[in-house]
Protein backbone atom coordinates (compact mmCIF):
# COMPACT_ATOMS: atom_id res chain seq x y z
CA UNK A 1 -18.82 -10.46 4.30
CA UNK A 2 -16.66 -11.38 7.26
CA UNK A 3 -13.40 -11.94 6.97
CA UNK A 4 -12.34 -15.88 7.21
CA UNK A 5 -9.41 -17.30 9.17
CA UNK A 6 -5.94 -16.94 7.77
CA UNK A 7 -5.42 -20.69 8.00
CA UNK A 8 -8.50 -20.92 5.34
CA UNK A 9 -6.27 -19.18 3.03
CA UNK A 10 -5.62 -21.79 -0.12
CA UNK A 11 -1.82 -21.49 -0.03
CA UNK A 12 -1.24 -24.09 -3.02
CA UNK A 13 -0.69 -22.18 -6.52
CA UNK A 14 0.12 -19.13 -5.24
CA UNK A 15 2.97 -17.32 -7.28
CA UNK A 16 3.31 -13.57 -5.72
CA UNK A 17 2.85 -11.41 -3.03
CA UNK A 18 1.84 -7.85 -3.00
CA UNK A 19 1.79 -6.14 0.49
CA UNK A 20 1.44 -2.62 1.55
CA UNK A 21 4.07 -1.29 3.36
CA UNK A 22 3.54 0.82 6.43
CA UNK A 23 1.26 -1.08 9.33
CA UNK A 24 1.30 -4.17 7.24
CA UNK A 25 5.20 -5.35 6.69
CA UNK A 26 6.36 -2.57 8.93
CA UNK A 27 5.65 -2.46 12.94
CA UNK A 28 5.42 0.82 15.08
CA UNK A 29 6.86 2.54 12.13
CA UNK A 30 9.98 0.00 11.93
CA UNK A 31 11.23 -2.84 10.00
CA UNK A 32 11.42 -5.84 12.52
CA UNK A 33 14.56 -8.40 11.65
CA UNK A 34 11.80 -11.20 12.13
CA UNK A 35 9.79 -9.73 9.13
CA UNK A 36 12.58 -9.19 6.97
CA UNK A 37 13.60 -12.68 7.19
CA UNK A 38 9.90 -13.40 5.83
CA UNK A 39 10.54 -11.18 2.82
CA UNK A 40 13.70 -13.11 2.07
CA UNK A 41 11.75 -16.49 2.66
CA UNK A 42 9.23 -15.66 0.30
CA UNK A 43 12.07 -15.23 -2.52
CA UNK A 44 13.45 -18.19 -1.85
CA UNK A 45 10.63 -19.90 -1.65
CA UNK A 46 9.97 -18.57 -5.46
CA UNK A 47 7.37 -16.27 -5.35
CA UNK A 48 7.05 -12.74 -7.01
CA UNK A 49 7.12 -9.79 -4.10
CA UNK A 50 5.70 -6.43 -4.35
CA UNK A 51 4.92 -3.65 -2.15
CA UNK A 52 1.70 -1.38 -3.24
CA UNK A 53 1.88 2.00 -1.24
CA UNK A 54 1.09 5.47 -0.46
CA UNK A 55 4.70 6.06 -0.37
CA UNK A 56 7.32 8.61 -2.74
CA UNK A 57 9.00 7.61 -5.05
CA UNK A 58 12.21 8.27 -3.66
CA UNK A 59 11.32 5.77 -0.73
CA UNK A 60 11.22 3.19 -3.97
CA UNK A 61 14.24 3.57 -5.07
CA UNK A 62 15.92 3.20 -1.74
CA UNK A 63 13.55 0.46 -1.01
CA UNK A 64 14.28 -1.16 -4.21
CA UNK A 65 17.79 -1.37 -3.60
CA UNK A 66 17.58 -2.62 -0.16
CA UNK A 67 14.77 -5.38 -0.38
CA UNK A 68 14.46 -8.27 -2.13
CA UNK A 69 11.69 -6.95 -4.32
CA UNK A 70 10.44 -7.71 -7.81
CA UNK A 71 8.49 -4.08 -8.12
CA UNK A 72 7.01 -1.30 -5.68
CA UNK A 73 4.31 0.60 -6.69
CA UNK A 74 4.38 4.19 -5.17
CA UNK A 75 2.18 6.95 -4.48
CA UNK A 76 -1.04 4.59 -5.02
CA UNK A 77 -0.35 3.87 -8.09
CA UNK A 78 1.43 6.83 -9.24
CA UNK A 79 4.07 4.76 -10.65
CA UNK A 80 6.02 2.01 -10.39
CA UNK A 81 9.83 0.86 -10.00
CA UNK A 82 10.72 -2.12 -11.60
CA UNK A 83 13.65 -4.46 -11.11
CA UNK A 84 15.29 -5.23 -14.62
CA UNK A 85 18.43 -7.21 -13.74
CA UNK A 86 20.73 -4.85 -11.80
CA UNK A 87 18.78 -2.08 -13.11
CA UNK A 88 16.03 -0.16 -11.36
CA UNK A 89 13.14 0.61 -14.29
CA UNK A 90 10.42 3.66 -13.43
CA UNK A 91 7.23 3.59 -15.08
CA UNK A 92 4.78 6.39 -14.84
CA UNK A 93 0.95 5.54 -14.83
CA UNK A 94 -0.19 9.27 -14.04
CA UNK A 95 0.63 10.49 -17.48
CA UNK A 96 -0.21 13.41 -18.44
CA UNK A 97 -3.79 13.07 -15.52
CA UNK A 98 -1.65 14.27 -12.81
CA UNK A 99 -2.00 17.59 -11.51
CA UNK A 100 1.14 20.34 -11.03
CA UNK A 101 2.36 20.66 -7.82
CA UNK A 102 1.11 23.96 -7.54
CA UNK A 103 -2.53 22.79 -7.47
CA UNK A 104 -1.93 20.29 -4.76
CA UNK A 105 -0.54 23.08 -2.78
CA UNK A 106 -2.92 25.29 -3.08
CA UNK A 107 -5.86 22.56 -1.85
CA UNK A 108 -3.35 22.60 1.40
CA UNK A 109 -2.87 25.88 2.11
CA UNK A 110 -6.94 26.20 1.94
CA UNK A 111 -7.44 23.21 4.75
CA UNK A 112 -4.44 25.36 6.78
CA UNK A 113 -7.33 28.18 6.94
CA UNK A 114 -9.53 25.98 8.94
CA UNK A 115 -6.62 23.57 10.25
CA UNK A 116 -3.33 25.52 11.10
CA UNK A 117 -2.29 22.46 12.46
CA UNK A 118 -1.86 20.76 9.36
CA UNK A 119 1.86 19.65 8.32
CA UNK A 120 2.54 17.59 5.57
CA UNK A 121 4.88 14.15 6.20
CA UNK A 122 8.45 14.44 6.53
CA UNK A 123 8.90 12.32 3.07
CA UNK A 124 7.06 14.68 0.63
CA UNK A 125 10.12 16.26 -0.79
CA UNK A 126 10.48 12.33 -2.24
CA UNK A 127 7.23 12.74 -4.39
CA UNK A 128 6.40 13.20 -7.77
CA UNK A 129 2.07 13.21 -7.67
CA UNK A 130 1.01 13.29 -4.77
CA UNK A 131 0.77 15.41 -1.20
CA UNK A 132 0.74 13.59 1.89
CA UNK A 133 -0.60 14.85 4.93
CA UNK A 134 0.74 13.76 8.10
CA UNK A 135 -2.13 12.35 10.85
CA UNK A 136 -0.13 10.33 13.16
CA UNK A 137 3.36 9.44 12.02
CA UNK A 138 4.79 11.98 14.25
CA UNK A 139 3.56 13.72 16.77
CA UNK A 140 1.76 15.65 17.60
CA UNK A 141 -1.62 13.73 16.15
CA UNK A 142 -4.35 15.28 14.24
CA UNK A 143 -7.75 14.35 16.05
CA UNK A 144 -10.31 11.69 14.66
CA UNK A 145 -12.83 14.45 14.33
CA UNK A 146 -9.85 16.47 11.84
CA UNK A 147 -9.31 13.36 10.23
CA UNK A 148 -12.73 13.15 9.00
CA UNK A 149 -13.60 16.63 8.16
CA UNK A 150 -10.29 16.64 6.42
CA UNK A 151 -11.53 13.84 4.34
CA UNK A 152 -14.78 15.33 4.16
CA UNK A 153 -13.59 18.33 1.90
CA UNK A 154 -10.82 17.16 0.03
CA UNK A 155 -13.40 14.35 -1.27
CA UNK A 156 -15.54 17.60 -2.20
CA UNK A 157 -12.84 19.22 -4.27
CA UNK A 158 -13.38 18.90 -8.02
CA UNK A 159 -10.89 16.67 -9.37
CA UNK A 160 -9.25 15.54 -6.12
CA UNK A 161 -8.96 12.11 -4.76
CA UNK A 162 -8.39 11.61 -1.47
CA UNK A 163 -7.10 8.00 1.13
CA UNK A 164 -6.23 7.40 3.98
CA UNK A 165 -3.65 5.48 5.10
CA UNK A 166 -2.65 4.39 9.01
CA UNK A 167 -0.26 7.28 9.08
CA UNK A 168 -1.29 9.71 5.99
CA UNK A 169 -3.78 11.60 4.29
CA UNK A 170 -3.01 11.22 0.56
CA UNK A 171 -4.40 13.19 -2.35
CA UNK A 172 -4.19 14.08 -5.96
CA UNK A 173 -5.31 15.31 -9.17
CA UNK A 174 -4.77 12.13 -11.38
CA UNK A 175 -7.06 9.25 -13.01
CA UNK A 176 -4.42 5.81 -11.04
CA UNK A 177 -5.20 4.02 -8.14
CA UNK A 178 -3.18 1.32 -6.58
CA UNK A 179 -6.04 -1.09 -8.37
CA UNK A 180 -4.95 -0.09 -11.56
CA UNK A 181 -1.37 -0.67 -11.20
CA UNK A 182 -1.53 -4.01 -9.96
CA UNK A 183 -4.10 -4.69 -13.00
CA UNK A 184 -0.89 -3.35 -15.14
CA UNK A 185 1.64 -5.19 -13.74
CA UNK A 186 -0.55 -8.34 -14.38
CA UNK A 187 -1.70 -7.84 -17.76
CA UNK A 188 1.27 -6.65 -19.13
CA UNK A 189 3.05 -9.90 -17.44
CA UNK A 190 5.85 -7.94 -16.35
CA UNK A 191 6.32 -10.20 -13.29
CA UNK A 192 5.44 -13.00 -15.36
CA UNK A 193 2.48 -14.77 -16.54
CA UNK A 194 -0.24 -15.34 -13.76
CA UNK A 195 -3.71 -14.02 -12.67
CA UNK A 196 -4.86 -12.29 -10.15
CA UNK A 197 -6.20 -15.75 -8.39
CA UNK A 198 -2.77 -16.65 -8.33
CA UNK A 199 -1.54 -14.04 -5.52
CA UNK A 200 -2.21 -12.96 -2.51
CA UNK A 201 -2.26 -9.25 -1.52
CA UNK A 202 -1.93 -8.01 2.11
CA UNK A 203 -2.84 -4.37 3.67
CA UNK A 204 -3.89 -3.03 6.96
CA UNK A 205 -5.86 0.61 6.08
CA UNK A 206 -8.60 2.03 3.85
CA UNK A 207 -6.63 2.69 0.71
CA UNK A 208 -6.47 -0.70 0.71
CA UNK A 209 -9.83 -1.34 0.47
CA UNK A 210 -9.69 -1.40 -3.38
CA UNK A 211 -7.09 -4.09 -3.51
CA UNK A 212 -9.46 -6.04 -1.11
CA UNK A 213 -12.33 -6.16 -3.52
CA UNK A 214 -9.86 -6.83 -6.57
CA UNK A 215 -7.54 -10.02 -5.57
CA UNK A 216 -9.44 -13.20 -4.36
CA UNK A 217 -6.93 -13.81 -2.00
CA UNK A 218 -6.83 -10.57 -0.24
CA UNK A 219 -5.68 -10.59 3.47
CA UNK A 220 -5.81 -7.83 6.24
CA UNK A 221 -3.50 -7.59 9.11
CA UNK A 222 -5.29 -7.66 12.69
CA UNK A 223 -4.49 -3.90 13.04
CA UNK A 224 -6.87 -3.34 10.02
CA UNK A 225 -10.17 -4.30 12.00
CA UNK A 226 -9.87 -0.48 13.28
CA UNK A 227 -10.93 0.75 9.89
CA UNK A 228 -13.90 -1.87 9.05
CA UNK A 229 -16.83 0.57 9.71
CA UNK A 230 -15.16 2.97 7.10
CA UNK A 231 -14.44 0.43 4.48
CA UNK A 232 -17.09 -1.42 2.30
CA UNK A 233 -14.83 -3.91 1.05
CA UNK A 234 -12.73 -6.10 3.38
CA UNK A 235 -10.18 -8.62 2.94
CA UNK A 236 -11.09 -12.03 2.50
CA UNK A 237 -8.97 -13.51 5.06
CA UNK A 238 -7.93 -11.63 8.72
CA UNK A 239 -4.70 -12.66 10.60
CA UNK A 240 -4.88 -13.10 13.94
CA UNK A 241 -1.56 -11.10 14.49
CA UNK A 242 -1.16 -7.20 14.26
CA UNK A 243 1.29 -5.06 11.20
CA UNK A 244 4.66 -6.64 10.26
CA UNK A 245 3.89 -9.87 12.75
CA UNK A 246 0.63 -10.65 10.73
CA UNK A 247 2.63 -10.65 7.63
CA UNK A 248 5.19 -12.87 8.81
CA UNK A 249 2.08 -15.25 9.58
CA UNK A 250 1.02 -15.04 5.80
CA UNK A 251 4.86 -15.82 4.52
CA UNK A 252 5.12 -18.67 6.87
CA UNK A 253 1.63 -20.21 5.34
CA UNK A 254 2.95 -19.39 1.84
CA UNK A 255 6.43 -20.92 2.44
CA UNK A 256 5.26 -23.77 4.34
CA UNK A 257 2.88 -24.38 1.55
CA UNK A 258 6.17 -24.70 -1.35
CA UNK A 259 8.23 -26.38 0.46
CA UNK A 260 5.27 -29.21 1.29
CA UNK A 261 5.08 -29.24 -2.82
C-alpha cells in the first residue's frame, strides 16, 4: 500500500518515538544542530525516545550519554541500553542464539574470495553480535551489483541473517531482530505502559522494513523511497523531506500536537 502524507499522521495520543539512527535522525553521515534540537523537543514535549539500529554497542553507550534518550537498541536487536536514573542498564536479547565471533569471521573471509574489496566498517571493534560490512560509509563504494550478490549468499548461509542498512551490510548467527526488541521493550513496560498504537517509529532503509509492518504509525524518511522495490512492507506515512530533516518534520507534528493539548 502506498505510503500516505505525513500530515495524515494522527499525532494525538502518541507517547514515544523510536527512530533509526543513520539516514533517518542523522544527515550525510552527521548530526545537524537543527535535528538535535528536535530530539530535545520531543523530551520536553513528554514523549519516550528511542533509537532502533544496526549500530555497536559501544556507539550506545556513547550515544546514551550524549542524547536525551530513554533506550537504544543496538545491533538490530542485539541488545539494548537502558537509562535507569544516572545509570546506563545493558540487556542482552541474543542469549545464548548468537554465534562466536569466529564464525562471523569466517563467513567474511569466504565473500573476500570472490570480493577482495570487502572491508568491514570502521565501528566493528564496538560490537558484541554482529559483523558489519561497509557499502558506502566511506569510500571507496561497493557497487549495486556487489551489494546484491553479497546479499544473495550470505542469505544462503545456514544460520545467517543478513540487512541492509543505507551504509552497512549486517549479519549474524542469532534468533533477535530489531522487531523483537521493540516488542520487549513494550511488553515488559520498561518505558512505561503503552501499545504499540501509541508510538510512532521512523526509518529510512530495508532493515527497517520489519518495524514498518509492526507499528501502525510507522513513518519513512523521503530518502527511503530508494529502497521500495526491495522492501515488501513500507511505512505507513512518507515525509516529504530527506534523513535527519524528515525527522525534524515528524517531531515538529508530534510537538505541535502536545502543546495544542
Amino acid at each position: 500500500m502506498k505510503p500516505k502524507k505525513l500530515n495524515e499522521l494522527p499525532a494525538a495520543g502518541i507517547q514515544a518515538v523510536f527512530s533509526d539512527l543513520d539516514g533517518t535522525i542523522t544527515t550525510n553521515g552527521t548530526l545537524l544542530p537543527s535535528t538535535y534540537q528536535s530530539l530535545c523537543a520531543i523530551k520536553a514535549a513528554g514523549l519516550r525516545l528511542v533509537i532502533v539500529s544496526g549500530r555497536p554497542a559501544g556507539w550506545a553507550d556513547c550515544l546514551m550519554r550524549l542524547l536525551p534518550l530513554d533506550a537504544m537498541v543496538f545491533e538490530n536487536g542485539a541488545g539494548v541500553a537502558l537509562r535507569s536514573g544516572d545509570a546506563i542498564d545493558f540487556l542482552n536479547l541474543a542469549g545464548t542464539s548468537a554465534a562466536e565471533p569466529g564464525a562471523l569471521h569466517q563467513v567474511f573471509e569466504s565473500l573476500k574470495v570472490d570480493y577482495p574489496e570487502l572491508r568491514l566498517a570502521k565501528d566493528q571493534p564496538y560490537r558484541l553480535f554482529d559483523y558489519a560490512i561497509d557499502i558506502c560509509e566511506e569510500s571507496p563504494h561497493l557497487s549495486e551489483a556487489a551489494v546484491v550478490s553479497i546479499l544473495e549468499r550470505l542469505d544462503a548461509t545456514p544460520g545467517v541473517t543478513a540487512k541492509l542498512s543505507n551504509i552497512h551490510i549486517n549479519y549474524w548467527m542469532g534468533d533477535y531482530n530489531k522487531r523483537a526488541a521493540c516488542e520487549f521493550l513494550l511488553s515488559k513496560k520498561l518505558l512505561g505502559a503503552f501499545k504499540q498504537e501509541e508510538v510512532v517509529f521512523v526509518g529510512d532503509s530495508p532493515n527497517d522494513e520489519p518495524l514498518f509492518g509492526y507499528f501502525d504509525h510507522s513513518v519513512g524518511t523521503d530518502n527511503v523511497q530508494v529502497f521500495f522495490d526491495r522492501m515488501k512492507d513500507l511505512p505507513k506515512y512518507l515525509c516529504s523531506r530527506h534523513e535527519g530533516f524528515g525527522f525534524e518534520e515528524v517531531a515538529e507534528r508530534l510537538v505541535q500536537s502536545r502543546t495544542k493539548s
